[in-house]
PDB file of N, CA and C in Angstrom:
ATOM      1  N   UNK A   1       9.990  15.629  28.794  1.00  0.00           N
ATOM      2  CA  UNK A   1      10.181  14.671  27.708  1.00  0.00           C
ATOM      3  C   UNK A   1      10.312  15.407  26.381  1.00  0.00           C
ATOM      4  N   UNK A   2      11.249  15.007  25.369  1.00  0.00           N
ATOM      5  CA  UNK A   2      11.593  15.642  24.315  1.00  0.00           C
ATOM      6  C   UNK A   2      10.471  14.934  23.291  1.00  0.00           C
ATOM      7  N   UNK A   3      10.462  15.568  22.556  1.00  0.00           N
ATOM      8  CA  UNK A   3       9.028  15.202  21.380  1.00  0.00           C
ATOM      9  C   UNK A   3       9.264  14.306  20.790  1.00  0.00           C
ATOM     10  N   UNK A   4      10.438  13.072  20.929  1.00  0.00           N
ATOM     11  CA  UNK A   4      10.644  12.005  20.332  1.00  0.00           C
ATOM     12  C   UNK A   4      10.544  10.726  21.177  1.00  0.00           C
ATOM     13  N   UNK A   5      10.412  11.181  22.564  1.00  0.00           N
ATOM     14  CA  UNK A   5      10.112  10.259  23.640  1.00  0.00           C
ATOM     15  C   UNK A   5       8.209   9.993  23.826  1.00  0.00           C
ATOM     16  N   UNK A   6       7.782   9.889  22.987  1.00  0.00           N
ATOM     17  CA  UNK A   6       6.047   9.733  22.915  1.00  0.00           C
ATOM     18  C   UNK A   6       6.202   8.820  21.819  1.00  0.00           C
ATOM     19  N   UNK A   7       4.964   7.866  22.186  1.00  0.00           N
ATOM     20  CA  UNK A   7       4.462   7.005  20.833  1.00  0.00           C
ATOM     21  C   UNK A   7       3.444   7.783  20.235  1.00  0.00           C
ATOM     22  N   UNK A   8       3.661   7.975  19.080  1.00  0.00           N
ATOM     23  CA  UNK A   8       2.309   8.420  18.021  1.00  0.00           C
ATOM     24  C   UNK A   8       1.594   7.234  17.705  1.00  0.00           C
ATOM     25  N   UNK A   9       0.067   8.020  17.760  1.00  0.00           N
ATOM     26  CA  UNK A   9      -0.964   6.389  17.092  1.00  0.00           C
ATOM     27  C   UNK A   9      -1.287   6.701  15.623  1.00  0.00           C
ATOM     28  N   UNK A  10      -1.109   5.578  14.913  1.00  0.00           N
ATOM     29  CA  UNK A  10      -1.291   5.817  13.645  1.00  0.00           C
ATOM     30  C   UNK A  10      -2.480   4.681  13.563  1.00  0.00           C
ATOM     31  N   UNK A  11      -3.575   5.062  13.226  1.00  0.00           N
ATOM     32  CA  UNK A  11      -4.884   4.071  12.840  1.00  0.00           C
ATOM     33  C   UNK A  11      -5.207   4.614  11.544  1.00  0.00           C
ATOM     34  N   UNK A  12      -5.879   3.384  10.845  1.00  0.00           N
ATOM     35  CA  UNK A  12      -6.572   3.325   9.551  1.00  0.00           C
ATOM     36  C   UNK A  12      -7.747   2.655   9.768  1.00  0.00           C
ATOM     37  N   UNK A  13      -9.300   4.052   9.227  1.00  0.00           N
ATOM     38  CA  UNK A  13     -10.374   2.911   9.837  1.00  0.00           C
ATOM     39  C   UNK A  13     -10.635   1.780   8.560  1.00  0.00           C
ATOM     40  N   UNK A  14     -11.753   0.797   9.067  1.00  0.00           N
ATOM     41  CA  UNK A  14     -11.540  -0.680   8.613  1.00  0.00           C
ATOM     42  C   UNK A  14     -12.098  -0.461   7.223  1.00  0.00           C
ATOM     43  N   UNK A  15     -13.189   0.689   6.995  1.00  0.00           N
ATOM     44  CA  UNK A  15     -13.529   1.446   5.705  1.00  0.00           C
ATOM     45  C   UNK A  15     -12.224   1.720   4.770  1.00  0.00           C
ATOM     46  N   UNK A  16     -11.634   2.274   4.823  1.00  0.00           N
ATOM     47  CA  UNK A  16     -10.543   2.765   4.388  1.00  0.00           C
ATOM     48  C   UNK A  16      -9.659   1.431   4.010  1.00  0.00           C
ATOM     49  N   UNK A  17      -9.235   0.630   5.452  1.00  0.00           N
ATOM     50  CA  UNK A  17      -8.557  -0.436   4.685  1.00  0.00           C
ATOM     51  C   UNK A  17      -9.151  -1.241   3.673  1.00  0.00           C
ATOM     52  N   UNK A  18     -10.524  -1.202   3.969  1.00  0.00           N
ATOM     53  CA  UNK A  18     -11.208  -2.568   2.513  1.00  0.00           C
ATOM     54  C   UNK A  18     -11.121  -1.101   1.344  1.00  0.00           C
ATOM     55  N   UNK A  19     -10.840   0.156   1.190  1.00  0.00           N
ATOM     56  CA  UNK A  19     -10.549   0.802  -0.151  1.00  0.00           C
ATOM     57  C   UNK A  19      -9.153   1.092  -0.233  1.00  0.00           C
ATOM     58  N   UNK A  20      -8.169   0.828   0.721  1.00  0.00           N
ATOM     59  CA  UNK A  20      -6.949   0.908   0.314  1.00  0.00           C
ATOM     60  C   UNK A  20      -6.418  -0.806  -0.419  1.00  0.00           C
ATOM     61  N   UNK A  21      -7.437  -2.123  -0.045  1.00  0.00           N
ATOM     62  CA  UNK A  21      -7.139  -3.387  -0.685  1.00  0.00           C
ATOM     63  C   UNK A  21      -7.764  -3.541  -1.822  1.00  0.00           C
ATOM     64  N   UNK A  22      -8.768  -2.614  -2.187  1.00  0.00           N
ATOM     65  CA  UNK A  22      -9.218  -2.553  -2.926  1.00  0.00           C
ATOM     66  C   UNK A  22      -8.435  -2.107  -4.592  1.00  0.00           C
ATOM     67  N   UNK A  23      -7.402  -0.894  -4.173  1.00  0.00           N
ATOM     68  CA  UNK A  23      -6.682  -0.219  -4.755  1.00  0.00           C
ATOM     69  C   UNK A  23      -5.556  -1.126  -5.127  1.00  0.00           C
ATOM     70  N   UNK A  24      -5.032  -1.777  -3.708  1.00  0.00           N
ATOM     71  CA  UNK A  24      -3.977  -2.697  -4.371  1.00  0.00           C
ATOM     72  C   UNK A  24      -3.854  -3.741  -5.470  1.00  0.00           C
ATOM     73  N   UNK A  25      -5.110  -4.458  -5.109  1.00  0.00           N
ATOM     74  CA  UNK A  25      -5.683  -5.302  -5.724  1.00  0.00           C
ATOM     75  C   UNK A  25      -5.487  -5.299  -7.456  1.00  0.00           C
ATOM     76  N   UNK A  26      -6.156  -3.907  -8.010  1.00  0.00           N
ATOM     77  CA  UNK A  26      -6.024  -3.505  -9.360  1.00  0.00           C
ATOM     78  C   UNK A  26      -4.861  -3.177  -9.203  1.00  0.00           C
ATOM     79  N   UNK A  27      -4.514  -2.729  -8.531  1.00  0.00           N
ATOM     80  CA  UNK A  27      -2.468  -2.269  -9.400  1.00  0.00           C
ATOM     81  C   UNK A  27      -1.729  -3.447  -9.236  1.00  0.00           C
ATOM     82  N   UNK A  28      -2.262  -4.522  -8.469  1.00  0.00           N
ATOM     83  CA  UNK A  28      -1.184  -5.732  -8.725  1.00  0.00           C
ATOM     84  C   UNK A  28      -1.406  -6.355  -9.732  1.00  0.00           C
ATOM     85  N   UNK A  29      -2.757  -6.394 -10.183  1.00  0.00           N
ATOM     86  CA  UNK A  29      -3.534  -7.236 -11.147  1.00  0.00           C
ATOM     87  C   UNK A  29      -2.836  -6.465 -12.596  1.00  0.00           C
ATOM     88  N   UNK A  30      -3.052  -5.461 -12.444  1.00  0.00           N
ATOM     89  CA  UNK A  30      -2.152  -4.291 -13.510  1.00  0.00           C
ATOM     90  C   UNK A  30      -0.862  -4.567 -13.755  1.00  0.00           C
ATOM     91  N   UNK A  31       0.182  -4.870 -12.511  1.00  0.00           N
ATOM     92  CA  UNK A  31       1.207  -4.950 -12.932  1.00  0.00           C
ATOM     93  C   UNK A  31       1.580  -6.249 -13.660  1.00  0.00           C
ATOM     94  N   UNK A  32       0.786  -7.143 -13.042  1.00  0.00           N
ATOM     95  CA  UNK A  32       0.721  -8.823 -14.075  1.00  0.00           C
ATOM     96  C   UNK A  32       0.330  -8.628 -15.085  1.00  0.00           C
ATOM     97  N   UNK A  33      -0.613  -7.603 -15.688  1.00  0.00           N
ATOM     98  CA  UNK A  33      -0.939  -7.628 -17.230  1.00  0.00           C
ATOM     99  C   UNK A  33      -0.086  -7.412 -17.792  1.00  0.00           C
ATOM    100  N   UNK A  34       0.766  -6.096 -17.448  1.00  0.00           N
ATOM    101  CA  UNK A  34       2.213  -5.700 -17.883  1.00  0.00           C
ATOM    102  C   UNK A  34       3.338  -6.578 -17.898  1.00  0.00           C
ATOM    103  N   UNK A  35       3.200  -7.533 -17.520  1.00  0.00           N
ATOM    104  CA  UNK A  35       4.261  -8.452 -17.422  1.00  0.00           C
ATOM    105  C   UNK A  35       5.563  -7.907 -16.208  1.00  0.00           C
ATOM    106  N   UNK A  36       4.776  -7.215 -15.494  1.00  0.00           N
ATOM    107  CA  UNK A  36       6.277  -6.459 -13.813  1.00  0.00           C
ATOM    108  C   UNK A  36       6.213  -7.470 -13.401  1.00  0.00           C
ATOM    109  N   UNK A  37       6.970  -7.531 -12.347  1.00  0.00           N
ATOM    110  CA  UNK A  37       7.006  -8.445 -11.018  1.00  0.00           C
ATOM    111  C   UNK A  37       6.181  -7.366 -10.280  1.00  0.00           C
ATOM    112  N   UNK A  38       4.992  -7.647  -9.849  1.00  0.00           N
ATOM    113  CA  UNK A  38       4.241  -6.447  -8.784  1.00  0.00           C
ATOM    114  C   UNK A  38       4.863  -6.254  -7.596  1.00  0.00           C
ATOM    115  N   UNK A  39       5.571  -7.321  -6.937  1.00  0.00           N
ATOM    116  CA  UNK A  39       6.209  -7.052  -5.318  1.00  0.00           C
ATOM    117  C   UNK A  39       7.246  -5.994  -5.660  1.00  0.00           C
ATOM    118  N   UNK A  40       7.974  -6.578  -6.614  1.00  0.00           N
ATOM    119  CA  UNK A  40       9.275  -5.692  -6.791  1.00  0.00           C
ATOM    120  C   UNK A  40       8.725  -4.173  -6.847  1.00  0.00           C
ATOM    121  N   UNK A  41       7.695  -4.002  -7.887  1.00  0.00           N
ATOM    122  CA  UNK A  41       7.517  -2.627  -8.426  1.00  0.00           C
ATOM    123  C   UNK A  41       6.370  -1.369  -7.148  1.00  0.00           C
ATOM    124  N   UNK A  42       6.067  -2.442  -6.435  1.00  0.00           N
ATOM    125  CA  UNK A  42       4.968  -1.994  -5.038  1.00  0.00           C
ATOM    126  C   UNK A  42       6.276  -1.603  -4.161  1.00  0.00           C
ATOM    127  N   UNK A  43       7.394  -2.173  -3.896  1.00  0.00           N
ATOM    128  CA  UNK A  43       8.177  -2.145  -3.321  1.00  0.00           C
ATOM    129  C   UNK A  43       9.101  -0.432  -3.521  1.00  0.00           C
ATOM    130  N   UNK A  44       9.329  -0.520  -5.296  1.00  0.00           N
ATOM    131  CA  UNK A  44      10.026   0.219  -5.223  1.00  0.00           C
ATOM    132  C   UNK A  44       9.272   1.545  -5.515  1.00  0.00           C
ATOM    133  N   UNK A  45       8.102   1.573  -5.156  1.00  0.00           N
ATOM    134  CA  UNK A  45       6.787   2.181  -5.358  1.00  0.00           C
ATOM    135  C   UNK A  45       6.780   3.059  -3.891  1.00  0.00           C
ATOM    136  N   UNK A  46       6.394   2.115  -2.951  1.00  0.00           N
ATOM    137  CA  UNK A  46       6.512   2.419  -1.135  1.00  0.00           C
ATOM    138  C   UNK A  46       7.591   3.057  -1.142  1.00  0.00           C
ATOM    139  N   UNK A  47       8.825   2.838  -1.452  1.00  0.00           N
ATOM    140  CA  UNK A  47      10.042   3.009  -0.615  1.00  0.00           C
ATOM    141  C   UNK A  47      10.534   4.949  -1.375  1.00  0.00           C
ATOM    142  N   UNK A  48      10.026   5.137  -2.847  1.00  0.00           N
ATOM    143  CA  UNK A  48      10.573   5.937  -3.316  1.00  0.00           C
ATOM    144  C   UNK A  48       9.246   6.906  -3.102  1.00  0.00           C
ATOM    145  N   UNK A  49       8.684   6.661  -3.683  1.00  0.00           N
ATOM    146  CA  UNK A  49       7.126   7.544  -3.848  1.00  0.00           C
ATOM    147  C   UNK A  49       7.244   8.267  -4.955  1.00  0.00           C
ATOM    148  N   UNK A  50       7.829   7.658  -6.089  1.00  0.00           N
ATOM    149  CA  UNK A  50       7.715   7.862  -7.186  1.00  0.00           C
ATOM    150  C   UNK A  50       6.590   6.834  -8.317  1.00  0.00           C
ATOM    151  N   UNK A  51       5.268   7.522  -8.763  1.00  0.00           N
ATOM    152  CA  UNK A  51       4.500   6.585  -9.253  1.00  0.00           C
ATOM    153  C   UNK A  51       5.010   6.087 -10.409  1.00  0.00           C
ATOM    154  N   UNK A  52       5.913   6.451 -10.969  1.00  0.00           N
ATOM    155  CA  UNK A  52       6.386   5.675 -12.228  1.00  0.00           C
ATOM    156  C   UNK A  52       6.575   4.429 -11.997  1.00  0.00           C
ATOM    157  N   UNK A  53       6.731   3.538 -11.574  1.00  0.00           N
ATOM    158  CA  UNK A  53       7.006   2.569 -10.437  1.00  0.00           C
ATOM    159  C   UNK A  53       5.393   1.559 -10.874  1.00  0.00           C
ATOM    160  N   UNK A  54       4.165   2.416 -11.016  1.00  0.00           N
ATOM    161  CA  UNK A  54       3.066   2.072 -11.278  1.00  0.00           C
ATOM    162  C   UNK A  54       2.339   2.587 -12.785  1.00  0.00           C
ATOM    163  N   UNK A  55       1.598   1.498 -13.409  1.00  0.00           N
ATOM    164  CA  UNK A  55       1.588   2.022 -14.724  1.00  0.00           C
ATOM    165  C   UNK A  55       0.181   2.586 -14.509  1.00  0.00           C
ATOM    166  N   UNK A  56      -0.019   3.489 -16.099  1.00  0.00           N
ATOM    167  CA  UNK A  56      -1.528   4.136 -15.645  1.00  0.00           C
ATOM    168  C   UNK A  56      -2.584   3.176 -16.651  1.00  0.00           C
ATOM    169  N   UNK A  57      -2.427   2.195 -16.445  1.00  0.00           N
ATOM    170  CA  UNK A  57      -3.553   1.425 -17.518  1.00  0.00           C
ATOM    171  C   UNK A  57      -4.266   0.818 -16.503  1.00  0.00           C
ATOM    172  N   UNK A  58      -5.677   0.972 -16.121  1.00  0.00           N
ATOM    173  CA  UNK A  58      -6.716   0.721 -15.690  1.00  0.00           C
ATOM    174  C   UNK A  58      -6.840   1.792 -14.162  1.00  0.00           C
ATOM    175  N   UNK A  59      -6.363   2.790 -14.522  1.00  0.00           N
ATOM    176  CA  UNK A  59      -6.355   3.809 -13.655  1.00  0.00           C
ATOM    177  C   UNK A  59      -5.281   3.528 -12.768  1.00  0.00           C
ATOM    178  N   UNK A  60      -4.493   2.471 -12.403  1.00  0.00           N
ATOM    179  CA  UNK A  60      -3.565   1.961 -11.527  1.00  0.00           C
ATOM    180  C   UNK A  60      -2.735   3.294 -10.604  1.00  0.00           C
ATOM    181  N   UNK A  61      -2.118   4.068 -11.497  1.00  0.00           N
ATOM    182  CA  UNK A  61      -1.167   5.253 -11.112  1.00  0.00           C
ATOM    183  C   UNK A  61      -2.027   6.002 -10.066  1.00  0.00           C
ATOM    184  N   UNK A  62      -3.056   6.436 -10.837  1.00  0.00           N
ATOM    185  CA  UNK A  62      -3.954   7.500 -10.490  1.00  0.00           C
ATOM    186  C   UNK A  62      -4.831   7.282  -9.280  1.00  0.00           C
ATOM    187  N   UNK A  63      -4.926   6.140  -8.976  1.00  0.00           N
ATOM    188  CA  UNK A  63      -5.818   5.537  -8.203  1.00  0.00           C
ATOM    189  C   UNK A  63      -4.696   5.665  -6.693  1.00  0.00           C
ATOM    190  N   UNK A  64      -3.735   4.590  -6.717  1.00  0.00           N
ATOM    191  CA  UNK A  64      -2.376   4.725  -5.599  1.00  0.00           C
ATOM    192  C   UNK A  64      -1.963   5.873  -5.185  1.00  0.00           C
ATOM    193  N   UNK A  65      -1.601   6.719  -6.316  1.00  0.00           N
ATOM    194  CA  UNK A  65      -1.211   7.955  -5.878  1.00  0.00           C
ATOM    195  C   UNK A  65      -2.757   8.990  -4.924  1.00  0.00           C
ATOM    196  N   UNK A  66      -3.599   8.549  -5.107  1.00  0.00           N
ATOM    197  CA  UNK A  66      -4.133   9.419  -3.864  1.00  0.00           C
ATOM    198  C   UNK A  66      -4.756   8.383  -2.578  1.00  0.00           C
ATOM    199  N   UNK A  67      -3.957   7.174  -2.114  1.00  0.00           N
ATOM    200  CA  UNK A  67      -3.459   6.595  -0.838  1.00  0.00           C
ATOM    201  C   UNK A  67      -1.855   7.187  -0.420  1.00  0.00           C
ATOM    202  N   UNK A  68      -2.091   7.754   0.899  1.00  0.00           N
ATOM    203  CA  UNK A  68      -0.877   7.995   1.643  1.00  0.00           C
ATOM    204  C   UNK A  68      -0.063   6.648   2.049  1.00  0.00           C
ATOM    205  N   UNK A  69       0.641   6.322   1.413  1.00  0.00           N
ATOM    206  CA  UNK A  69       1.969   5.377   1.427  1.00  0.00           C
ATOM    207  C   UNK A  69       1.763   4.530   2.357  1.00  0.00           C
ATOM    208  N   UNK A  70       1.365   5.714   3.903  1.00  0.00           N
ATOM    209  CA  UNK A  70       1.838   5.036   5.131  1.00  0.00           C
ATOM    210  C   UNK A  70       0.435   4.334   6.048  1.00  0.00           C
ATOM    211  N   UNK A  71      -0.496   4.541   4.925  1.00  0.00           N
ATOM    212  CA  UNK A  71      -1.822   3.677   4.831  1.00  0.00           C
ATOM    213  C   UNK A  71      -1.661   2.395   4.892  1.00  0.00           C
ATOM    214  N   UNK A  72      -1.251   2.613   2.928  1.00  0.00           N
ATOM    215  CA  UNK A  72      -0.888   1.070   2.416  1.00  0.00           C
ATOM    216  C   UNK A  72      -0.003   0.525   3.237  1.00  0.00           C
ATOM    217  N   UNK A  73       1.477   0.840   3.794  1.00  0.00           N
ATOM    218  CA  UNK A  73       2.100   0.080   4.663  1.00  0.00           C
ATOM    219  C   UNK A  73       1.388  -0.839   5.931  1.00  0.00           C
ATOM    220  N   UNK A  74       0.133   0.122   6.522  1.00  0.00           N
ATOM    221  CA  UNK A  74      -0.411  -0.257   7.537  1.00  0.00           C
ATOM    222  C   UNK A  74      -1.226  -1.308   6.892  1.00  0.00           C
ATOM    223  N   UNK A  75      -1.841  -1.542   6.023  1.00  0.00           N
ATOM    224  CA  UNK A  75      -3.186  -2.406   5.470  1.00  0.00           C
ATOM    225  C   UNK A  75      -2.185  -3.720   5.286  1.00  0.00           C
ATOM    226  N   UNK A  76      -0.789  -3.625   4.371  1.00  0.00           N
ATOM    227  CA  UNK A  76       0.411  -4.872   4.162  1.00  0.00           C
ATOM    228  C   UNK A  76       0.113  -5.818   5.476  1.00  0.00           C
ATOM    229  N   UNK A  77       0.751  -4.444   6.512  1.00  0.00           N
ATOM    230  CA  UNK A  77       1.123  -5.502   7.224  1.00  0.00           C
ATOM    231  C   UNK A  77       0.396  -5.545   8.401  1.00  0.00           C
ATOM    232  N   UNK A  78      -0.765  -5.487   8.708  1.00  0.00           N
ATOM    233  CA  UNK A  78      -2.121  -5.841   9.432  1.00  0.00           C
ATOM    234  C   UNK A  78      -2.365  -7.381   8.155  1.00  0.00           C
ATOM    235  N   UNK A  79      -2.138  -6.581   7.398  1.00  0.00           N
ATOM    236  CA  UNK A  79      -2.994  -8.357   6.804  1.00  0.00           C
ATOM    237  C   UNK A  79      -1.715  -9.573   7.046  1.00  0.00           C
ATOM    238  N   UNK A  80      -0.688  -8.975   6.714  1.00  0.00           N
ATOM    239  CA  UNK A  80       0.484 -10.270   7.140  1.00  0.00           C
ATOM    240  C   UNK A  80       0.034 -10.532   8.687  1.00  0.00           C
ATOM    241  N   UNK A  81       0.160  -9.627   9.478  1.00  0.00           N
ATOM    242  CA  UNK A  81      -0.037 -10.269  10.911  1.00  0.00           C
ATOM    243  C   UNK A  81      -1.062 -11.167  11.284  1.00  0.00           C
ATOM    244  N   UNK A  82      -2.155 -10.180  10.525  1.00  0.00           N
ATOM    245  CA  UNK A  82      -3.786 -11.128  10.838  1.00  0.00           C
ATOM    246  C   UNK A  82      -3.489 -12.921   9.966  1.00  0.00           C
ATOM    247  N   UNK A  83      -2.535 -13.007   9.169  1.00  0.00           N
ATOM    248  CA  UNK A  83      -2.858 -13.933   8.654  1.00  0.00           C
ATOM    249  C   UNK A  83      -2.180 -15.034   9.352  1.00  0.00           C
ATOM    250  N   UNK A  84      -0.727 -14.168   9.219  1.00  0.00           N
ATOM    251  CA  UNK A  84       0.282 -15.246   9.944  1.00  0.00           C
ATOM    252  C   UNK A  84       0.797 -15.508  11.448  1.00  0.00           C
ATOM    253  N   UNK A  85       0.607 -14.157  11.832  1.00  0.00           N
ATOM    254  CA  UNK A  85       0.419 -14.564  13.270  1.00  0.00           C
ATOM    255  C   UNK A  85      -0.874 -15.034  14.182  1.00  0.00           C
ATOM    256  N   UNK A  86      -1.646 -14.134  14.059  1.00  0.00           N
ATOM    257  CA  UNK A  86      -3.239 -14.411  14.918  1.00  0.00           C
ATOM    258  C   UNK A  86      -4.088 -15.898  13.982  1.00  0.00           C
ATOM    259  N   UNK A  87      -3.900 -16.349  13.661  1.00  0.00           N
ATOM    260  CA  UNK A  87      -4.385 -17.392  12.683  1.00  0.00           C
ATOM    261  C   UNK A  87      -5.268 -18.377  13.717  1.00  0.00           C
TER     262      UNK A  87
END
């Protein structure tokens, strides 16, 4: 089997996710003070991995930038599933 024929497990423990929602939480709340659209700017935040994207007023920047991206992706969408599917 070639090294692309395996599933990798990617877990985040449940510690981690209540401080990676934790994190979001203030940078969305941040980006509403600023007057952003937060989806848009989380969006173009994830996709580029450029923190400019996030402002540094209430630590917001500083805080995101030391969560690995592919954390926050996992915490998104565990909570979309938990909400909207398993309900």
């Amino acid at each position: 089997m070639g090294q692309f024929d395996e599933t990798v497990k990617f877990n985040v423990d449940e510690s981690r996710a209540k401080h990676v929602k934790e994190i979001l939480t203030n940078v969305y709340k941040t980006l509403e003070e600023r007057d952003y659209n937060p989806i848009n700017q989380l969006v173009g935040y994830l996709q580029s991995g450029d923190p400019a994207y996030i402002p540094r007023q209430n630590e917001a920047r500083n805080q995101i930038r030391h969560v690995d991206r592919d954390e926050i992706i996992e915490v998104l969408v565990r909570t979309y599933i938990d909400r909207e599917i398993n309900e």
